[in-house]
N, C-alpha and C. Protein backbone atom coordinates (compact mmCIF):
# COMPACT_ATOMS: atom_id res chain seq x y z
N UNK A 1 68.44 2.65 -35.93
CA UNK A 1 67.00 2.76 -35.93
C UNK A 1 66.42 1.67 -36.82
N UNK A 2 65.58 1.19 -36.31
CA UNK A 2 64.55 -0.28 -36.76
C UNK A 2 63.77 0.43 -37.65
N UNK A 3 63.71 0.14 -38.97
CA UNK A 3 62.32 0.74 -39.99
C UNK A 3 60.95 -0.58 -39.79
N UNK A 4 61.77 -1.92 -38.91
CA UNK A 4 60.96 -2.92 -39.10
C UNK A 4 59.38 -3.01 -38.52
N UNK A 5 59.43 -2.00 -37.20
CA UNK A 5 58.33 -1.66 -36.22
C UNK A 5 57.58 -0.57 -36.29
N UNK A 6 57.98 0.22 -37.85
CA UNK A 6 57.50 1.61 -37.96
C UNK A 6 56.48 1.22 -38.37
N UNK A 7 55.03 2.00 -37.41
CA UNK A 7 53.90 1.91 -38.18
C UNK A 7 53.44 3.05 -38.89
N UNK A 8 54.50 4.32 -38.86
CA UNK A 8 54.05 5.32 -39.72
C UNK A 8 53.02 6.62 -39.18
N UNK A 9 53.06 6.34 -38.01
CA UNK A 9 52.16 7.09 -37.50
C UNK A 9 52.61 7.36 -36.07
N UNK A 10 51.92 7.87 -35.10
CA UNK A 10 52.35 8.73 -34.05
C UNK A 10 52.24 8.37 -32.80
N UNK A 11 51.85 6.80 -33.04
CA UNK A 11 50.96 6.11 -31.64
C UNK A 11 52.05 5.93 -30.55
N UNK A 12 51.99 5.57 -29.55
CA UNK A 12 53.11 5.23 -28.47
C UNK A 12 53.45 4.00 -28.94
N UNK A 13 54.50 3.42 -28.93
CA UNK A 13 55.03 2.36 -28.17
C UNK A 13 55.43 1.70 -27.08
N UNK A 14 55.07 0.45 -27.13
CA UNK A 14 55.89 -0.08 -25.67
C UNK A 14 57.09 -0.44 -25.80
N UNK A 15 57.51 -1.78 -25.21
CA UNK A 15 59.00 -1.45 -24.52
C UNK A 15 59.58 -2.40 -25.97
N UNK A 16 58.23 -3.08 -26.30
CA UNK A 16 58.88 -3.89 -27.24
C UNK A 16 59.18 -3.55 -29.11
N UNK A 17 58.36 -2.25 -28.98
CA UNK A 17 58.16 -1.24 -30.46
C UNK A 17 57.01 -1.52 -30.58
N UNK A 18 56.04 -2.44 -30.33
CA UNK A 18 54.74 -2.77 -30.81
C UNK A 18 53.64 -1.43 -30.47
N UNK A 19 52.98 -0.94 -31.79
CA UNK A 19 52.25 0.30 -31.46
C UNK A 19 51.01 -0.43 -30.33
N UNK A 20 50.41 0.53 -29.60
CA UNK A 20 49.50 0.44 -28.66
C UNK A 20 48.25 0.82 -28.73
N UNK A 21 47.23 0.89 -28.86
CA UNK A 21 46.18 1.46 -29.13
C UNK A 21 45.72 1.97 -27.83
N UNK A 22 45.09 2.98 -28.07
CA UNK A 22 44.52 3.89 -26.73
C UNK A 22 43.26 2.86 -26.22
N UNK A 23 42.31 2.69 -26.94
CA UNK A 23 40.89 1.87 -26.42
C UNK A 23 41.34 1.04 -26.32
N UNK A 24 42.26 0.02 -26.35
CA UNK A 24 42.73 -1.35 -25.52
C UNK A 24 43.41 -0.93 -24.15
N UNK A 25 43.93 -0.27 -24.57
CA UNK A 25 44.99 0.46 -22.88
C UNK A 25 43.31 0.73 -21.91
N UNK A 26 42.67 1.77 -22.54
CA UNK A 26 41.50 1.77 -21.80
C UNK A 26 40.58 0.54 -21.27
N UNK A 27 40.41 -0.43 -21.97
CA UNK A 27 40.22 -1.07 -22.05
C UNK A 27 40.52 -2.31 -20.87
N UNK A 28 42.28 -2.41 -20.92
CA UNK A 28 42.74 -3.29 -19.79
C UNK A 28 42.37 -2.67 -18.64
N UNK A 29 42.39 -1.20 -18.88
CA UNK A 29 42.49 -0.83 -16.86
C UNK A 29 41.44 -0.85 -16.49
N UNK A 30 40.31 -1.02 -17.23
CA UNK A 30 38.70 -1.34 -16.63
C UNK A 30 38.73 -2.56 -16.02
N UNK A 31 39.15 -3.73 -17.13
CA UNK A 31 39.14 -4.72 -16.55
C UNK A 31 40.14 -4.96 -15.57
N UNK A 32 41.37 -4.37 -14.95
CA UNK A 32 42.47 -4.15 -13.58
C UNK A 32 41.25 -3.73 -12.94
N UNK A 33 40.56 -2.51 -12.61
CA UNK A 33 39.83 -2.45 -12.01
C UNK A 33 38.49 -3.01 -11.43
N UNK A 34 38.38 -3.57 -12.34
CA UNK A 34 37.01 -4.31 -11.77
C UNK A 34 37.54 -5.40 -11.19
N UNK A 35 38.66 -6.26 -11.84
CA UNK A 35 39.29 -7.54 -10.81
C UNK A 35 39.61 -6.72 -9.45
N UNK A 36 39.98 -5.87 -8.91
CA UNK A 36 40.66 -5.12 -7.81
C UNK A 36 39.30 -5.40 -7.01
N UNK A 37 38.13 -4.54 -7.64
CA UNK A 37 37.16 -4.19 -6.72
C UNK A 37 36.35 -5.80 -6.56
N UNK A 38 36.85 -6.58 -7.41
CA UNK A 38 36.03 -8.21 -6.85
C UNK A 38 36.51 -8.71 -5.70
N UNK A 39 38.23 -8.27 -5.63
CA UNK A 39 38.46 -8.70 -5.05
C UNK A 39 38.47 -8.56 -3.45
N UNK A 40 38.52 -7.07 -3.22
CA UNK A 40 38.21 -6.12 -2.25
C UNK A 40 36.84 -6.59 -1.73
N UNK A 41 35.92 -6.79 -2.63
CA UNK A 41 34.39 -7.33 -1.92
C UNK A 41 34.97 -8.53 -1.53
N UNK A 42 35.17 -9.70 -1.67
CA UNK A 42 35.35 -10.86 -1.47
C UNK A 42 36.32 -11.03 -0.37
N UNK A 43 36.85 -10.31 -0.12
CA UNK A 43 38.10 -9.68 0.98
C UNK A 43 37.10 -9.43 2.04
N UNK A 44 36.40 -8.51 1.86
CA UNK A 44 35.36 -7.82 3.01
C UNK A 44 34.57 -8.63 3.53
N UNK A 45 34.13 -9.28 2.42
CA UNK A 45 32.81 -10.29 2.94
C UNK A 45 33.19 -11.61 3.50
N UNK A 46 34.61 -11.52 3.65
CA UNK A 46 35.33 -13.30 4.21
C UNK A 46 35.69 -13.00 5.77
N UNK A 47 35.74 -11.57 6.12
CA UNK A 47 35.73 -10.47 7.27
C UNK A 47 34.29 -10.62 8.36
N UNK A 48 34.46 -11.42 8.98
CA UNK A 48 32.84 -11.13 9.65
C UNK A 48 32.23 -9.74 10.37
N UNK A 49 33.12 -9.12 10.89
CA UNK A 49 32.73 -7.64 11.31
C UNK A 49 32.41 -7.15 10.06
N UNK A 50 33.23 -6.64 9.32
CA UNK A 50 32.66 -6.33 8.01
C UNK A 50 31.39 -6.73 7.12
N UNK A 51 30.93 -7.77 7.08
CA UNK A 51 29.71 -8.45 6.70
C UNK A 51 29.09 -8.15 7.46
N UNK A 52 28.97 -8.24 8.82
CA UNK A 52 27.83 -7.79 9.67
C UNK A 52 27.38 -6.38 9.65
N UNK A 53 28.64 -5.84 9.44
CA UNK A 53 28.49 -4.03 9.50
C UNK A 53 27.80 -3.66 8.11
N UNK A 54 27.28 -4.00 7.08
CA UNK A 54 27.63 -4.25 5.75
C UNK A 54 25.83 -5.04 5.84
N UNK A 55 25.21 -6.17 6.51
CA UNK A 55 24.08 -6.01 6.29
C UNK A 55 23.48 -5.55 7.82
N UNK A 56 23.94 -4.93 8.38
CA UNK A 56 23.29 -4.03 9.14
C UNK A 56 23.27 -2.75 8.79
N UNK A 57 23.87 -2.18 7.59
CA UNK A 57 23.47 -0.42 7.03
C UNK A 57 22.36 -1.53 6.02
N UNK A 58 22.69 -2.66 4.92
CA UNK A 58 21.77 -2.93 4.09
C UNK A 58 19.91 -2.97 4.82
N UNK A 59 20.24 -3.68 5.85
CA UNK A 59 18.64 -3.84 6.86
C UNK A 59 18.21 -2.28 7.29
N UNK A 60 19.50 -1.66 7.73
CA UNK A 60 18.67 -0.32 8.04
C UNK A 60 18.29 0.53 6.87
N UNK A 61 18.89 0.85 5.44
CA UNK A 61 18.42 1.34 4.67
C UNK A 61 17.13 0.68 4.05
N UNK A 62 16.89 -0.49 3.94
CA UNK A 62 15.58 -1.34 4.01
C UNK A 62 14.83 -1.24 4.90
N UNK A 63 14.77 -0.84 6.07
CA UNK A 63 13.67 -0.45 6.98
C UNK A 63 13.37 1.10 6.97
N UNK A 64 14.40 1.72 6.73
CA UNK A 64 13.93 3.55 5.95
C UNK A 64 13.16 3.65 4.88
N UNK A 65 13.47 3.12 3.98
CA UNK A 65 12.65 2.69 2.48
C UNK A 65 11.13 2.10 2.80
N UNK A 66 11.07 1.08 3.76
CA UNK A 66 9.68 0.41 4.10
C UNK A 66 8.87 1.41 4.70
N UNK A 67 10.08 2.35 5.80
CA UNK A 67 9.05 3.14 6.40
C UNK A 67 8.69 4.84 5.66
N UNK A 68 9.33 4.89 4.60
CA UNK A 68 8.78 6.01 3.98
C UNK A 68 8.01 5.62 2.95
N UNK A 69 7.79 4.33 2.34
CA UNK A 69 6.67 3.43 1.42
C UNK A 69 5.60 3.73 2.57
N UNK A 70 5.45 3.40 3.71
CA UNK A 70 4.34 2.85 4.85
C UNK A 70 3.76 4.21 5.15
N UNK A 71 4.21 5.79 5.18
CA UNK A 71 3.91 6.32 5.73
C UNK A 71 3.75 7.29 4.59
N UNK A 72 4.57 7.82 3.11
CA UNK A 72 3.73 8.37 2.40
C UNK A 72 2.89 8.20 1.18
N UNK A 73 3.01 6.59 0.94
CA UNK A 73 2.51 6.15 -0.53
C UNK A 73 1.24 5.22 0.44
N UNK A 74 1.18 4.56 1.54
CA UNK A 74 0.14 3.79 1.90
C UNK A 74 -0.65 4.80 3.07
């Protein structure tokens, strides 16, 4: 047993003994996730069915919105 990596306390280690901190672990998988989901858009939108399908709900939810502005606020 290594006393050299003991930090004295109860935290996990990885593979290498180095303690880990919880809000960095949290931390990386936000940022895993948000690269995932950039990439997934950028995936979709290089897709032309997908882009089309994608601003044809955007135009139709924009013409629902215009027409409930048009018909109960005007």
């Amino acid at each position: 047993m290594s006393i050299q990596n003991d930090t004295g306390g109860n935290e996990p280690h990885n593979q290498n003994g180095i303690g880990q901190w919880k809000g960095l672990a949290e931390i990386d998988q936000a940022i895993h996730e948000n690269r995932l989901t950039e990439y997934r858009m950028k995936k979709a939108w290089a897709d032309p069915w997908i882009r089309f399908a994608g601003l044809m709900v955007a135009m139709l939810f924009i013409a629902f919105f215009g027409f409930v502005i048009w018909q109960d606020v005007l």
